[in-house]
PDB file of N, CA and C in Angstrom:
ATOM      1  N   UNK A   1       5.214  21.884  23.848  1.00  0.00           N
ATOM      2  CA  UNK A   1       6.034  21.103  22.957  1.00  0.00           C
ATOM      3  C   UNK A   1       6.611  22.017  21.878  1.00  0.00           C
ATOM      4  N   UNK A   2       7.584  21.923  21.405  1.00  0.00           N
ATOM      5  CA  UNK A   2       8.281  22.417  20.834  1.00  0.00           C
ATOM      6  C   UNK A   2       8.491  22.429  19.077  1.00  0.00           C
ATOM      7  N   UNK A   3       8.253  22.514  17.904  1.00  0.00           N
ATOM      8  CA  UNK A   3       8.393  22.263  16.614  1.00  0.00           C
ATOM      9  C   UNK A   3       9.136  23.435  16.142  1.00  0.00           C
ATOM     10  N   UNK A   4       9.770  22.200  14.805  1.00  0.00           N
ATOM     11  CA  UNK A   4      10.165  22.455  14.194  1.00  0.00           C
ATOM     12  C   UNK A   4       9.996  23.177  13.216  1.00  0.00           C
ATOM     13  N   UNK A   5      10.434  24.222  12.900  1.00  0.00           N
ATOM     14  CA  UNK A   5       9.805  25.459  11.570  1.00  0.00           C
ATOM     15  C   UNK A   5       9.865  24.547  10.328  1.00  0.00           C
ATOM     16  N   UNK A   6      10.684  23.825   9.947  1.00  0.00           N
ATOM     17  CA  UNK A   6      11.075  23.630   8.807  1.00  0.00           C
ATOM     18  C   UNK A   6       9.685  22.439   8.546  1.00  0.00           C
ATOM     19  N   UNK A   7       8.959  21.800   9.206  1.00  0.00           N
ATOM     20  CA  UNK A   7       8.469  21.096   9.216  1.00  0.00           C
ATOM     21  C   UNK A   7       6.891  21.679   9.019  1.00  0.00           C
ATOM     22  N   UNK A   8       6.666  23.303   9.270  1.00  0.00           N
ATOM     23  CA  UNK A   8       5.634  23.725   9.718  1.00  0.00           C
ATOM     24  C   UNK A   8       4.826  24.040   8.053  1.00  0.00           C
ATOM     25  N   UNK A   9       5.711  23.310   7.068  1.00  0.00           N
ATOM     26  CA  UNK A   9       4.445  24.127   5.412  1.00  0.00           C
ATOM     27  C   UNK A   9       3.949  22.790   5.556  1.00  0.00           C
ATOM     28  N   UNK A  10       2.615  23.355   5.059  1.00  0.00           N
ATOM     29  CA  UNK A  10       1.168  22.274   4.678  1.00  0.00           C
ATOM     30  C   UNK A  10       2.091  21.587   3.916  1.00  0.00           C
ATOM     31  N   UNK A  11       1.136  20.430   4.239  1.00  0.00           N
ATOM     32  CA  UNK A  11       1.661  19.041   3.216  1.00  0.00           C
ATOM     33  C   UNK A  11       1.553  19.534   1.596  1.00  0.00           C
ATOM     34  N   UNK A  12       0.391  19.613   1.174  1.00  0.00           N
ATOM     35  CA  UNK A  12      -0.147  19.655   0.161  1.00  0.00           C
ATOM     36  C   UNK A  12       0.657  20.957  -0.646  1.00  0.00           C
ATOM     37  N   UNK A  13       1.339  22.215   0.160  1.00  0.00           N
ATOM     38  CA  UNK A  13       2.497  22.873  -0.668  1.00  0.00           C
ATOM     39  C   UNK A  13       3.820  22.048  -0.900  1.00  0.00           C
ATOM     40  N   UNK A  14       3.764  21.192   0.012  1.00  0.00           N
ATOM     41  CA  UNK A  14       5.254  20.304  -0.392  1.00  0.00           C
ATOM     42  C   UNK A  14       4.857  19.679  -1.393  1.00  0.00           C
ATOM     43  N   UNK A  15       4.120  18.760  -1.718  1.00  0.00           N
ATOM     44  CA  UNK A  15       3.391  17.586  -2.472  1.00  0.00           C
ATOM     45  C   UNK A  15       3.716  18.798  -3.865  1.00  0.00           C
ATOM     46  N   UNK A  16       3.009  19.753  -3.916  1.00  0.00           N
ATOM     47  CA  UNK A  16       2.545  20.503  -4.997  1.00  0.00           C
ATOM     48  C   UNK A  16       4.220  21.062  -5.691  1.00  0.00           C
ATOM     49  N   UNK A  17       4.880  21.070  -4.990  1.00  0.00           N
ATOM     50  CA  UNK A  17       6.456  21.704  -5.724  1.00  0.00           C
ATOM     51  C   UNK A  17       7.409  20.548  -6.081  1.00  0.00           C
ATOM     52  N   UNK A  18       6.553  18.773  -5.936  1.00  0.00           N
ATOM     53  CA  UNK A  18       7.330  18.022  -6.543  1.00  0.00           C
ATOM     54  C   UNK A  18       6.584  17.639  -8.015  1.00  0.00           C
ATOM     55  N   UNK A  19       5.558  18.587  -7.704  1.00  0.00           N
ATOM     56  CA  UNK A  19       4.156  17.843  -8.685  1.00  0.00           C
ATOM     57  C   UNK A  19       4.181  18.371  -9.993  1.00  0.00           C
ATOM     58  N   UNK A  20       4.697  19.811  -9.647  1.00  0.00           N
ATOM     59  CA  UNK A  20       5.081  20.967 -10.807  1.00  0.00           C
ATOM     60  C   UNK A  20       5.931  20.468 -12.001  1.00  0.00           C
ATOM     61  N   UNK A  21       6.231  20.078 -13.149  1.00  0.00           N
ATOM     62  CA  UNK A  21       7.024  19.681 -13.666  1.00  0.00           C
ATOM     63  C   UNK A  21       7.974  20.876 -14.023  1.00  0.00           C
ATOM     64  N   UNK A  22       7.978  21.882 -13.852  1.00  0.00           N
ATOM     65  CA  UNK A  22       8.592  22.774 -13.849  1.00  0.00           C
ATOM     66  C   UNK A  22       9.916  22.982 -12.800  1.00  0.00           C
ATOM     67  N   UNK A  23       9.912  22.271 -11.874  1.00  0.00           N
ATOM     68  CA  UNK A  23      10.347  21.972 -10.733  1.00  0.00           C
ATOM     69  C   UNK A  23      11.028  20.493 -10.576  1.00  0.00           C
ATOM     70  N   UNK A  24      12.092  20.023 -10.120  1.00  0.00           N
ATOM     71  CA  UNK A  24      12.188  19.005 -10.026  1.00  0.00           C
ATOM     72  C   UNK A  24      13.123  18.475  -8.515  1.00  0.00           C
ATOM     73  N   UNK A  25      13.435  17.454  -8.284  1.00  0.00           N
ATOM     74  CA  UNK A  25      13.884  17.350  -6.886  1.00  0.00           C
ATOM     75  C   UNK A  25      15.561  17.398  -6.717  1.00  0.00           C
ATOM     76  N   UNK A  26      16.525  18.005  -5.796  1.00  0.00           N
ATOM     77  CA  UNK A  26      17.618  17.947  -5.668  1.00  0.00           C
ATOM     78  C   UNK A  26      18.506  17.113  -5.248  1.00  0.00           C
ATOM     79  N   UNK A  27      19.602  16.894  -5.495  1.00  0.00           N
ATOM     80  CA  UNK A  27      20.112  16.034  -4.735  1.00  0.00           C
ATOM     81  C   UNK A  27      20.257  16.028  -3.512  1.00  0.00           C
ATOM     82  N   UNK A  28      20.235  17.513  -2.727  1.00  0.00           N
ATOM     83  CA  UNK A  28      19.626  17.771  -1.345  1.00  0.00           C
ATOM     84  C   UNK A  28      19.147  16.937  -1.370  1.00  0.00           C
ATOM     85  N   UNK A  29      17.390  17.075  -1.944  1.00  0.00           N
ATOM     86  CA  UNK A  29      16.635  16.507  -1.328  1.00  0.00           C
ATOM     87  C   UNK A  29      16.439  15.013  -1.204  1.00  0.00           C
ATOM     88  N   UNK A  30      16.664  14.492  -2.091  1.00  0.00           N
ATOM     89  CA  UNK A  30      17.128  12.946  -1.983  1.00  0.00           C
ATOM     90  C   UNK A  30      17.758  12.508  -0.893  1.00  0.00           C
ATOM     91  N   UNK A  31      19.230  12.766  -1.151  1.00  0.00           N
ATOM     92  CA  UNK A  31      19.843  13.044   0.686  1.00  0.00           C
ATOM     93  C   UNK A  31      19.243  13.073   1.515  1.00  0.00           C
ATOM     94  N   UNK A  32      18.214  13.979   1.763  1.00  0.00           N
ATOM     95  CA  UNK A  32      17.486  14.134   3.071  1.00  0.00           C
ATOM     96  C   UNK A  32      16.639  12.584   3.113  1.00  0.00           C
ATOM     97  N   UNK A  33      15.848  12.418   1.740  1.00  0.00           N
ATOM     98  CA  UNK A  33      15.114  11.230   1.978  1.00  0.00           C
ATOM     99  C   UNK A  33      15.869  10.299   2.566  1.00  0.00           C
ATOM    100  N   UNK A  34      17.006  10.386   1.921  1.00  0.00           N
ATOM    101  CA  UNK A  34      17.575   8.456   1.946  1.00  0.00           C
ATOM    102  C   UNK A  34      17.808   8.476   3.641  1.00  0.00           C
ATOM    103  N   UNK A  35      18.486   9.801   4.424  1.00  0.00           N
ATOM    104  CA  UNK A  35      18.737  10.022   5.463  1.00  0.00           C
ATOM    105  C   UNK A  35      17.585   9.907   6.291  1.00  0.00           C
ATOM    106  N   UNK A  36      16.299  10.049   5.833  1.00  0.00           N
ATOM    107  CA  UNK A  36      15.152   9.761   7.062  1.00  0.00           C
ATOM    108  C   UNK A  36      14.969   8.076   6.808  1.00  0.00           C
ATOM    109  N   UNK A  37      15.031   7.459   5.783  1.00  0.00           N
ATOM    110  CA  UNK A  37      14.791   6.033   5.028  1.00  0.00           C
ATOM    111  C   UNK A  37      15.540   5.815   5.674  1.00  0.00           C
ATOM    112  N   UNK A  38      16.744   6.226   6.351  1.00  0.00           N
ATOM    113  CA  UNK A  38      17.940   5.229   7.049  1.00  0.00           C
ATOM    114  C   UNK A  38      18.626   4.263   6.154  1.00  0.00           C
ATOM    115  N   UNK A  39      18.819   4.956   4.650  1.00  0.00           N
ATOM    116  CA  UNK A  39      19.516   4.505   3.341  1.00  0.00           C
ATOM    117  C   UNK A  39      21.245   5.326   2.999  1.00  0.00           C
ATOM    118  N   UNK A  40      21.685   4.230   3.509  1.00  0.00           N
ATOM    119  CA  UNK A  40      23.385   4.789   2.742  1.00  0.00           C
ATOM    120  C   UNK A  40      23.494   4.619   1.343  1.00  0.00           C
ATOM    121  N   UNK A  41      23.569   6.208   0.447  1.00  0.00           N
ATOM    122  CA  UNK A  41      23.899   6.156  -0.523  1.00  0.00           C
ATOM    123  C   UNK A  41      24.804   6.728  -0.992  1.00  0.00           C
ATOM    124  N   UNK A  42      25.306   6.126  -2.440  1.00  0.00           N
ATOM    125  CA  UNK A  42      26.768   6.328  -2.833  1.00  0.00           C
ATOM    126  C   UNK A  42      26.202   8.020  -4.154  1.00  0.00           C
ATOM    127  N   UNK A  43      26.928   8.690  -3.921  1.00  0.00           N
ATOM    128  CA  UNK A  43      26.250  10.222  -5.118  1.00  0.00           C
ATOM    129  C   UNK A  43      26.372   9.094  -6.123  1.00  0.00           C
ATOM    130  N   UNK A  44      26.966   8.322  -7.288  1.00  0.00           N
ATOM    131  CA  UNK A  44      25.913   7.593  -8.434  1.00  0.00           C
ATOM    132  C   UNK A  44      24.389   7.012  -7.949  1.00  0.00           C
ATOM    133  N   UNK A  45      24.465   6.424  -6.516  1.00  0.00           N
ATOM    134  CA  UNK A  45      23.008   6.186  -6.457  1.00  0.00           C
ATOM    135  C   UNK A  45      22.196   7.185  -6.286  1.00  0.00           C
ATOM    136  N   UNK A  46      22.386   8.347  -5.681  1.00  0.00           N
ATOM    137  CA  UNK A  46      21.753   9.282  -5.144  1.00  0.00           C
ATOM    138  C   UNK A  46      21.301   9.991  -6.384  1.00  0.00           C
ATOM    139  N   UNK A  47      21.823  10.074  -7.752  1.00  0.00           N
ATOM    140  CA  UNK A  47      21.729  10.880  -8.754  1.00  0.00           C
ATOM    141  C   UNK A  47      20.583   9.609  -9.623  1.00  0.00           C
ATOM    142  N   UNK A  48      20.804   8.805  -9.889  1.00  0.00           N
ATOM    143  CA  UNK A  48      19.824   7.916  -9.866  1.00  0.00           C
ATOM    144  C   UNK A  48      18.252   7.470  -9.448  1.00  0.00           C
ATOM    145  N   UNK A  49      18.895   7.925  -7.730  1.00  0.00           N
ATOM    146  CA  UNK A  49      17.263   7.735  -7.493  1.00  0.00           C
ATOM    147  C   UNK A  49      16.466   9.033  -7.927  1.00  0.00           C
ATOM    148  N   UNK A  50      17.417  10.388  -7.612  1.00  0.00           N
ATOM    149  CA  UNK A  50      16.982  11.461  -8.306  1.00  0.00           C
ATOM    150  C   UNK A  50      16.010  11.463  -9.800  1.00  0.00           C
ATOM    151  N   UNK A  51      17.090  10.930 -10.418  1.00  0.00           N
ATOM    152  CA  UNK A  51      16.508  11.197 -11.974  1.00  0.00           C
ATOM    153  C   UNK A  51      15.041  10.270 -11.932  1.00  0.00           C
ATOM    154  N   UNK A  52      15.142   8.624 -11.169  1.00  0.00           N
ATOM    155  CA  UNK A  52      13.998   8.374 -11.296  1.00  0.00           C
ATOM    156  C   UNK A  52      12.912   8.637 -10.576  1.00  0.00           C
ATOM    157  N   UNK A  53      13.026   9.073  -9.258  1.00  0.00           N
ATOM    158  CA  UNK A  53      12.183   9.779  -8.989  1.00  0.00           C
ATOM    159  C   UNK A  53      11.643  11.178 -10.010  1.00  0.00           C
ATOM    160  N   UNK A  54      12.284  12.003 -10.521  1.00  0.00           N
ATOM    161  CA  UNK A  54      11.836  13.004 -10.855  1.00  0.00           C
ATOM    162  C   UNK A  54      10.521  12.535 -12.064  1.00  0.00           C
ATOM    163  N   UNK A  55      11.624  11.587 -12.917  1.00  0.00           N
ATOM    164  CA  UNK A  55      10.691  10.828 -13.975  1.00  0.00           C
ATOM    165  C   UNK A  55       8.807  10.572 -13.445  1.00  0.00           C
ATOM    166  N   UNK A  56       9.281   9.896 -12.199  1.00  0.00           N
ATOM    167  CA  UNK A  56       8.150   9.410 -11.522  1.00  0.00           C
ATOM    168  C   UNK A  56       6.436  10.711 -11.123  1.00  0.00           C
ATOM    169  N   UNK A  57       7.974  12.233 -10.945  1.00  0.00           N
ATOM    170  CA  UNK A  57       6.821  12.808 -10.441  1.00  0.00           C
ATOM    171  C   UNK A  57       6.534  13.620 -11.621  1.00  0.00           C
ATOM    172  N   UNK A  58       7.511  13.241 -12.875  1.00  0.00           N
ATOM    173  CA  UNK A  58       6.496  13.791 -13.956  1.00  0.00           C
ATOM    174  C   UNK A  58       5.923  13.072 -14.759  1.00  0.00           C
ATOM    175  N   UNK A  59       5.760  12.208 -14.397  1.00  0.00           N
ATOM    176  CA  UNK A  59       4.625  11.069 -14.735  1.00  0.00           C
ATOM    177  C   UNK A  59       3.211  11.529 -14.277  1.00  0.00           C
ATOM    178  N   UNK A  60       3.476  11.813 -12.924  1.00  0.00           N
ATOM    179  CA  UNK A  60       2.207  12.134 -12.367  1.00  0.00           C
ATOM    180  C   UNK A  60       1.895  13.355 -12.798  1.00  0.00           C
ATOM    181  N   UNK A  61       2.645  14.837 -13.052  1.00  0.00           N
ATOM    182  CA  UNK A  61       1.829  15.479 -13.119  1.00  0.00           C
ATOM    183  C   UNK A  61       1.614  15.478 -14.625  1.00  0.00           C
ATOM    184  N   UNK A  62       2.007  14.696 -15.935  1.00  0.00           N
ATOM    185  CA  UNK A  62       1.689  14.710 -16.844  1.00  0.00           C
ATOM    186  C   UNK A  62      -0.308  13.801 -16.619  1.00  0.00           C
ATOM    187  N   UNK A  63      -0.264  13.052 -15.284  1.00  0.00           N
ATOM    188  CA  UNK A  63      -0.883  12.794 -15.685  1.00  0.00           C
ATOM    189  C   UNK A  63      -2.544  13.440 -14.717  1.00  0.00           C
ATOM    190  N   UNK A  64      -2.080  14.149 -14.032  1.00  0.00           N
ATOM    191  CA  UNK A  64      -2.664  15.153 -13.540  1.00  0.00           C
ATOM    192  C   UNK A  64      -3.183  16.150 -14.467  1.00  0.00           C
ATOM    193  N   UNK A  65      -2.424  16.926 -15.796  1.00  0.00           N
ATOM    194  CA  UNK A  65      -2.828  17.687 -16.498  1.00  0.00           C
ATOM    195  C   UNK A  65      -4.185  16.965 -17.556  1.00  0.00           C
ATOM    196  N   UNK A  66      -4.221  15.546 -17.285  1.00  0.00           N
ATOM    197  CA  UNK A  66      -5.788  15.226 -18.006  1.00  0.00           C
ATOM    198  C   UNK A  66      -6.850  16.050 -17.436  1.00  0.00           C
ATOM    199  N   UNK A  67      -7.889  16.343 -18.076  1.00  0.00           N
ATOM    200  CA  UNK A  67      -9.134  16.750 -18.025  1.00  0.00           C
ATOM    201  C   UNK A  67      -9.965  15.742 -17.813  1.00  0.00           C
ATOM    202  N   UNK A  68     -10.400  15.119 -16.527  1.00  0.00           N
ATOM    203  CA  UNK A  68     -11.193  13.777 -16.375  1.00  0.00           C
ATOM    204  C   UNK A  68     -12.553  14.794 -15.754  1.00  0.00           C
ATOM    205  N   UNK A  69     -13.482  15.548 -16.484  1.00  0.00           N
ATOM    206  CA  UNK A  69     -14.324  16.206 -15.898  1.00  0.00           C
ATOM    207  C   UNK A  69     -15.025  15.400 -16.557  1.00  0.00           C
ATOM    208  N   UNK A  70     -16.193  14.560 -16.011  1.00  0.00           N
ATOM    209  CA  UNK A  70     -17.447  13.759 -16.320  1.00  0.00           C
ATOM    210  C   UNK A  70     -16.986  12.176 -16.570  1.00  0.00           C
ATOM    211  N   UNK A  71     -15.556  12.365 -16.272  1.00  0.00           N
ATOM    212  CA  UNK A  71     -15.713  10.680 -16.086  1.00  0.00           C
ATOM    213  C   UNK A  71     -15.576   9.902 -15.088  1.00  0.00           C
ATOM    214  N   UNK A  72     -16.443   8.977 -14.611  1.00  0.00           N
ATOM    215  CA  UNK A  72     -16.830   8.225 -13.355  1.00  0.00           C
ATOM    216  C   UNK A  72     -15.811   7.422 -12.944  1.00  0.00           C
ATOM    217  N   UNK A  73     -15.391   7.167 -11.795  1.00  0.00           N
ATOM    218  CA  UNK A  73     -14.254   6.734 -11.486  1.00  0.00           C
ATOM    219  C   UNK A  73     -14.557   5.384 -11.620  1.00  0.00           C
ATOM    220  N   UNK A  74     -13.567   4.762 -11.370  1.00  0.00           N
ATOM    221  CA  UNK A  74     -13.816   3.048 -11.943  1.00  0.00           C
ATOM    222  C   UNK A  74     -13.079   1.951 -10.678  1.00  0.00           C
ATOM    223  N   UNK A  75     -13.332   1.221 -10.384  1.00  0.00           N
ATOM    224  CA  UNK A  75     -13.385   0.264  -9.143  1.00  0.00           C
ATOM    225  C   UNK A  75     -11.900  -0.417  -9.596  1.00  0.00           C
ATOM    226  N   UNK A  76     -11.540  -0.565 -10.939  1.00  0.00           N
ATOM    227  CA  UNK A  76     -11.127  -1.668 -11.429  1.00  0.00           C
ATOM    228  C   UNK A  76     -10.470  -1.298 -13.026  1.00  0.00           C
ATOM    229  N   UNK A  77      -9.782  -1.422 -13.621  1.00  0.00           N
ATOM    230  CA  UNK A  77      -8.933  -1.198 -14.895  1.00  0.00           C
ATOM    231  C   UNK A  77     -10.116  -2.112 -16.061  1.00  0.00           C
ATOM    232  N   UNK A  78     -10.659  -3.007 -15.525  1.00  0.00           N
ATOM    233  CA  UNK A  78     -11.576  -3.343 -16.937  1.00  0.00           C
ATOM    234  C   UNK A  78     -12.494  -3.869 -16.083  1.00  0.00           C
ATOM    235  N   UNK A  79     -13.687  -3.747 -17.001  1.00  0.00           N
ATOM    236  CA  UNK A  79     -14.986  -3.717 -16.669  1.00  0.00           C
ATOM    237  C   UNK A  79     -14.942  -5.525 -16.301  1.00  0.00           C
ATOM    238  N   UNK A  80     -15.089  -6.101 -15.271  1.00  0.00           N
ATOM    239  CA  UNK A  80     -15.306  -7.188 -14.430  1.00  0.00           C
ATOM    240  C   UNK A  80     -16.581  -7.356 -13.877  1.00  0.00           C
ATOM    241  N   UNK A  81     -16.783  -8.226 -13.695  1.00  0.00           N
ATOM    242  CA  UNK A  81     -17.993  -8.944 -12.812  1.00  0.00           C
ATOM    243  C   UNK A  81     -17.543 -10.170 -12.421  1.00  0.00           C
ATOM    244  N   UNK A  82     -18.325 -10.235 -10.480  1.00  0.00           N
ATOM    245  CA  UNK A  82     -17.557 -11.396 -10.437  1.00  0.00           C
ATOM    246  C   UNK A  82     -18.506 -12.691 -10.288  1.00  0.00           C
ATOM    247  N   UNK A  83     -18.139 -13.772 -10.744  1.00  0.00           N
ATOM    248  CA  UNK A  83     -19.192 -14.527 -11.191  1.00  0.00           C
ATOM    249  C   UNK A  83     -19.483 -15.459  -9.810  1.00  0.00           C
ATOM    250  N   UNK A  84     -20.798 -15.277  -9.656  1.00  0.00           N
ATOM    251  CA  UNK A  84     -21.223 -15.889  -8.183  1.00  0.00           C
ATOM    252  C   UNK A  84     -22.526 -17.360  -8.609  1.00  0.00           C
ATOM    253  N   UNK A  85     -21.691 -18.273  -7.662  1.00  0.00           N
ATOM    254  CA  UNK A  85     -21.999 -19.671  -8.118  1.00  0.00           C
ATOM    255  C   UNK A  85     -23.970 -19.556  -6.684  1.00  0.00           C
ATOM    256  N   UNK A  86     -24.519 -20.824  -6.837  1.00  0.00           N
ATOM    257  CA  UNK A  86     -25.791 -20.837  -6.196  1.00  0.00           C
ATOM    258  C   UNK A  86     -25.372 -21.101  -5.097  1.00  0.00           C
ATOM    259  N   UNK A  87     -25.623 -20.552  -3.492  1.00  0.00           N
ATOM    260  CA  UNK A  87     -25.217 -21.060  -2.782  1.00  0.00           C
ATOM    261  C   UNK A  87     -26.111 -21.936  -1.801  1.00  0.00           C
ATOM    262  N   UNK A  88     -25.550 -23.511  -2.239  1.00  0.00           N
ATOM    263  CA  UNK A  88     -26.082 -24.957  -1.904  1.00  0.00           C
ATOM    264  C   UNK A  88     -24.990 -25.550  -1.514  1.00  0.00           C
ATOM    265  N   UNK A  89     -25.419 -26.553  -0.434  1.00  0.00           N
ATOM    266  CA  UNK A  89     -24.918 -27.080   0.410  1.00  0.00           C
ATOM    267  C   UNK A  89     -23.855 -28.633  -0.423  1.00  0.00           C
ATOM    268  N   UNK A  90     -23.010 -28.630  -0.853  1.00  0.00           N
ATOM    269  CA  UNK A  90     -22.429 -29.466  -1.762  1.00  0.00           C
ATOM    270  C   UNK A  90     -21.901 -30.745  -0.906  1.00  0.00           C
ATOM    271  N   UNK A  91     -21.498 -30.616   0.246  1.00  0.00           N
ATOM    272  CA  UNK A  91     -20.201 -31.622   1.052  1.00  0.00           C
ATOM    273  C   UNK A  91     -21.552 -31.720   1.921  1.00  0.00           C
ATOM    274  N   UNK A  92     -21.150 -33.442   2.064  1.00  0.00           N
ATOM    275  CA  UNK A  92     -22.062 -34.282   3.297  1.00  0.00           C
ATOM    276  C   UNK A  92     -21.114 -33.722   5.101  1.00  0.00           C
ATOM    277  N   UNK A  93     -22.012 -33.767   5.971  1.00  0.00           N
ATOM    278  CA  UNK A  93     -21.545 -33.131   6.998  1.00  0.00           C
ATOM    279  C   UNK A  93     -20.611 -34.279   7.434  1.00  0.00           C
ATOM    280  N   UNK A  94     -19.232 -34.538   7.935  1.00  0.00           N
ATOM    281  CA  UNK A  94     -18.917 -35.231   8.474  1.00  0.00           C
ATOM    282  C   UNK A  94     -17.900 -34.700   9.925  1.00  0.00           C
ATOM    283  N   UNK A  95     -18.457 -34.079  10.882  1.00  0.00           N
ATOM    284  CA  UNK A  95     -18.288 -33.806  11.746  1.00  0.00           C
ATOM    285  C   UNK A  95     -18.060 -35.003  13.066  1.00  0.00           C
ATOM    286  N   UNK A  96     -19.071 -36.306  12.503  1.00  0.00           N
ATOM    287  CA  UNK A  96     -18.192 -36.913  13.528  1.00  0.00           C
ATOM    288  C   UNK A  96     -17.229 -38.100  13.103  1.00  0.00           C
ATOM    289  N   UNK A  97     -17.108 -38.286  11.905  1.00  0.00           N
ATOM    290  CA  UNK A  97     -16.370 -38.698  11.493  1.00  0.00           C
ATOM    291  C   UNK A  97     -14.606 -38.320  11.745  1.00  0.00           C
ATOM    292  N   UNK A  98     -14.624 -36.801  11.707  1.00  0.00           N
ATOM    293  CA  UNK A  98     -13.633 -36.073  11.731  1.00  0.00           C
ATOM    294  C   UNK A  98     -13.069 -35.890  13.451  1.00  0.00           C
ATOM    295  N   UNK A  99     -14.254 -35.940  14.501  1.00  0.00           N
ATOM    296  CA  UNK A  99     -14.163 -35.890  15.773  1.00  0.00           C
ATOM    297  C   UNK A  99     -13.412 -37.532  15.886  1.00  0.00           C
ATOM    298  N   UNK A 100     -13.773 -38.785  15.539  1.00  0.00           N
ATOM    299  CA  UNK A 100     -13.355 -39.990  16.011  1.00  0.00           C
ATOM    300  C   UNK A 100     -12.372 -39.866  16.116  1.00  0.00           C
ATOM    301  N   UNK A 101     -11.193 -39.277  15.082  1.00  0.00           N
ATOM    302  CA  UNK A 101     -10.029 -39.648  14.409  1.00  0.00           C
ATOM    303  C   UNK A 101      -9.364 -37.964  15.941  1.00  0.00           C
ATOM    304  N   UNK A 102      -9.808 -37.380  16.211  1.00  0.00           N
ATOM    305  CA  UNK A 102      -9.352 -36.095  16.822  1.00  0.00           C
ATOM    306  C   UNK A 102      -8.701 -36.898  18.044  1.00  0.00           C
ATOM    307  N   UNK A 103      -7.631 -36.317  18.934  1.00  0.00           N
ATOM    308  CA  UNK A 103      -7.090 -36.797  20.397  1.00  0.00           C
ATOM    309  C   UNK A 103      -7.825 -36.626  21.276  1.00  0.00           C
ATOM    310  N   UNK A 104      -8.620 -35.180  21.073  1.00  0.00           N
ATOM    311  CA  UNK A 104      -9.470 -34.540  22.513  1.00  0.00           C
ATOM    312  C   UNK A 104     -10.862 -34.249  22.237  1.00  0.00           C
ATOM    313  N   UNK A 105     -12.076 -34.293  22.360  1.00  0.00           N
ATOM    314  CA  UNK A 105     -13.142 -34.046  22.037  1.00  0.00           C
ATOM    315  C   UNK A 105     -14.205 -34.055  22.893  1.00  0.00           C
ATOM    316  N   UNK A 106     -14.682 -32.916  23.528  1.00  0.00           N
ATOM    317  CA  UNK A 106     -15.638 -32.656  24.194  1.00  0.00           C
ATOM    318  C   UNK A 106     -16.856 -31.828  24.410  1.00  0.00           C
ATOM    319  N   UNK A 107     -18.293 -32.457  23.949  1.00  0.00           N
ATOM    320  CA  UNK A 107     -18.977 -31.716  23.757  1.00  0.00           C
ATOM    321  C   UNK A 107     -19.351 -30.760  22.713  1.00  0.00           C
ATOM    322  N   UNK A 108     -18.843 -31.764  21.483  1.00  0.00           N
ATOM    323  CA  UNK A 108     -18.208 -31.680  19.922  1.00  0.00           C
ATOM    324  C   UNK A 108     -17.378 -30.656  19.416  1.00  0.00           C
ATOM    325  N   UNK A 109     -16.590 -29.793  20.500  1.00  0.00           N
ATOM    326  CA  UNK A 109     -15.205 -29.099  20.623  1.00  0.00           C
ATOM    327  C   UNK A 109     -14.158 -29.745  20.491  1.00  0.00           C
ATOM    328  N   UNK A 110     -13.677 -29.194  19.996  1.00  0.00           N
ATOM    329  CA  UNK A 110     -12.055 -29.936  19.758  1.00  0.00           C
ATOM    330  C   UNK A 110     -11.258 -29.216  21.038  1.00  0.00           C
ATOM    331  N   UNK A 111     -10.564 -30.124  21.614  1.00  0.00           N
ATOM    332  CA  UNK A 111      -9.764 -29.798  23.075  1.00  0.00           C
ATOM    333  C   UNK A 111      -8.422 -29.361  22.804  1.00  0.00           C
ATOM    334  N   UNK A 112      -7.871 -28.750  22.996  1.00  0.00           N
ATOM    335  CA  UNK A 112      -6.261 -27.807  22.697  1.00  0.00           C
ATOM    336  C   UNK A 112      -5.873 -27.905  24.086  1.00  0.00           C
ATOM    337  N   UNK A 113      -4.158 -28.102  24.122  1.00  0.00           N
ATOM    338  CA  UNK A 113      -3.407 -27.484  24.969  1.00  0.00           C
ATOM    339  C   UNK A 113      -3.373 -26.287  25.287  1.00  0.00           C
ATOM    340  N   UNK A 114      -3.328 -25.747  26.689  1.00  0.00           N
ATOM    341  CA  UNK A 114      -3.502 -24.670  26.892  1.00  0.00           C
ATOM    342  C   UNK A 114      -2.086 -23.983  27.094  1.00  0.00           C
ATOM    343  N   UNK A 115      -2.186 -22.668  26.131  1.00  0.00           N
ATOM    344  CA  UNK A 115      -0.668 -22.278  25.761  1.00  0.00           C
ATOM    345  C   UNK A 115      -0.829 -20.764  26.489  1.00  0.00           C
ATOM    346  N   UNK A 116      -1.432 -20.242  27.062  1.00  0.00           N
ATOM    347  CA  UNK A 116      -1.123 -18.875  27.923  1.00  0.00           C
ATOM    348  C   UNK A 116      -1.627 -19.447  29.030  1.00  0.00           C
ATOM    349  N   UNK A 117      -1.398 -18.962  30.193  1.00  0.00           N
ATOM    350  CA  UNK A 117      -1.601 -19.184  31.613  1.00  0.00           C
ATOM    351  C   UNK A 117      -2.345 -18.282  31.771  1.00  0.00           C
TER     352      UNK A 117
END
């Protein structure tokens, strides 16, 4: 099988040269996105998604440059618990109540049309 060179750098060097804020993305490269997205864009949109994308990936690496050494990752944005009720049987069984009123009932199955052959 055959590949493509252009395709052949580790992910994680691509990832890392949008991550750089030093660095930011081209209108090339946008182009290329919108062109694999199967997105027709007009150059005002294309400069657009640019700028907000770029915003986006220096968001991240602003927020990459934190120092989170010793803090425990968290499940959840605020400390939650979820509140669990006793589990008891509340509703009277009415199974055949619910069978009388049914069209088909056999062998306290409910009977269906049969829709695949």
């Amino acid at each position: 099988m055959r590949r493509n060179k252009r395709f052949m750098i580790p992910y994680r060097a691509r990832f890392d040269k949008a991550l750089n804020p030093f660095m930011s993305l081209s209108l090339a490269d946008v182009e290329k996105v919108a062109r694999l997205a199967r997105l027709a864009m007009t150059d005002p949109e294309l400069q657009a998604a640019r700028d907000q994308l770029n915003n986006i990936f220096g968001l991240i690496a602003e927020m990459q440059a934190v120092d989170t050494t010793g803090i425990e990752p968290m499940s959840h944005a605020q400390d939650v618990a979820q509140r669990l009720r006793e589990d008891k049987v509340t509703e009277a069984n009415q199974r055949e109540a619910f069978q009388a009123i049914a069209p088909q009932v056999e062998n306290g199955l409910y009977l269906v049309p049969q829709v695949i052959e």
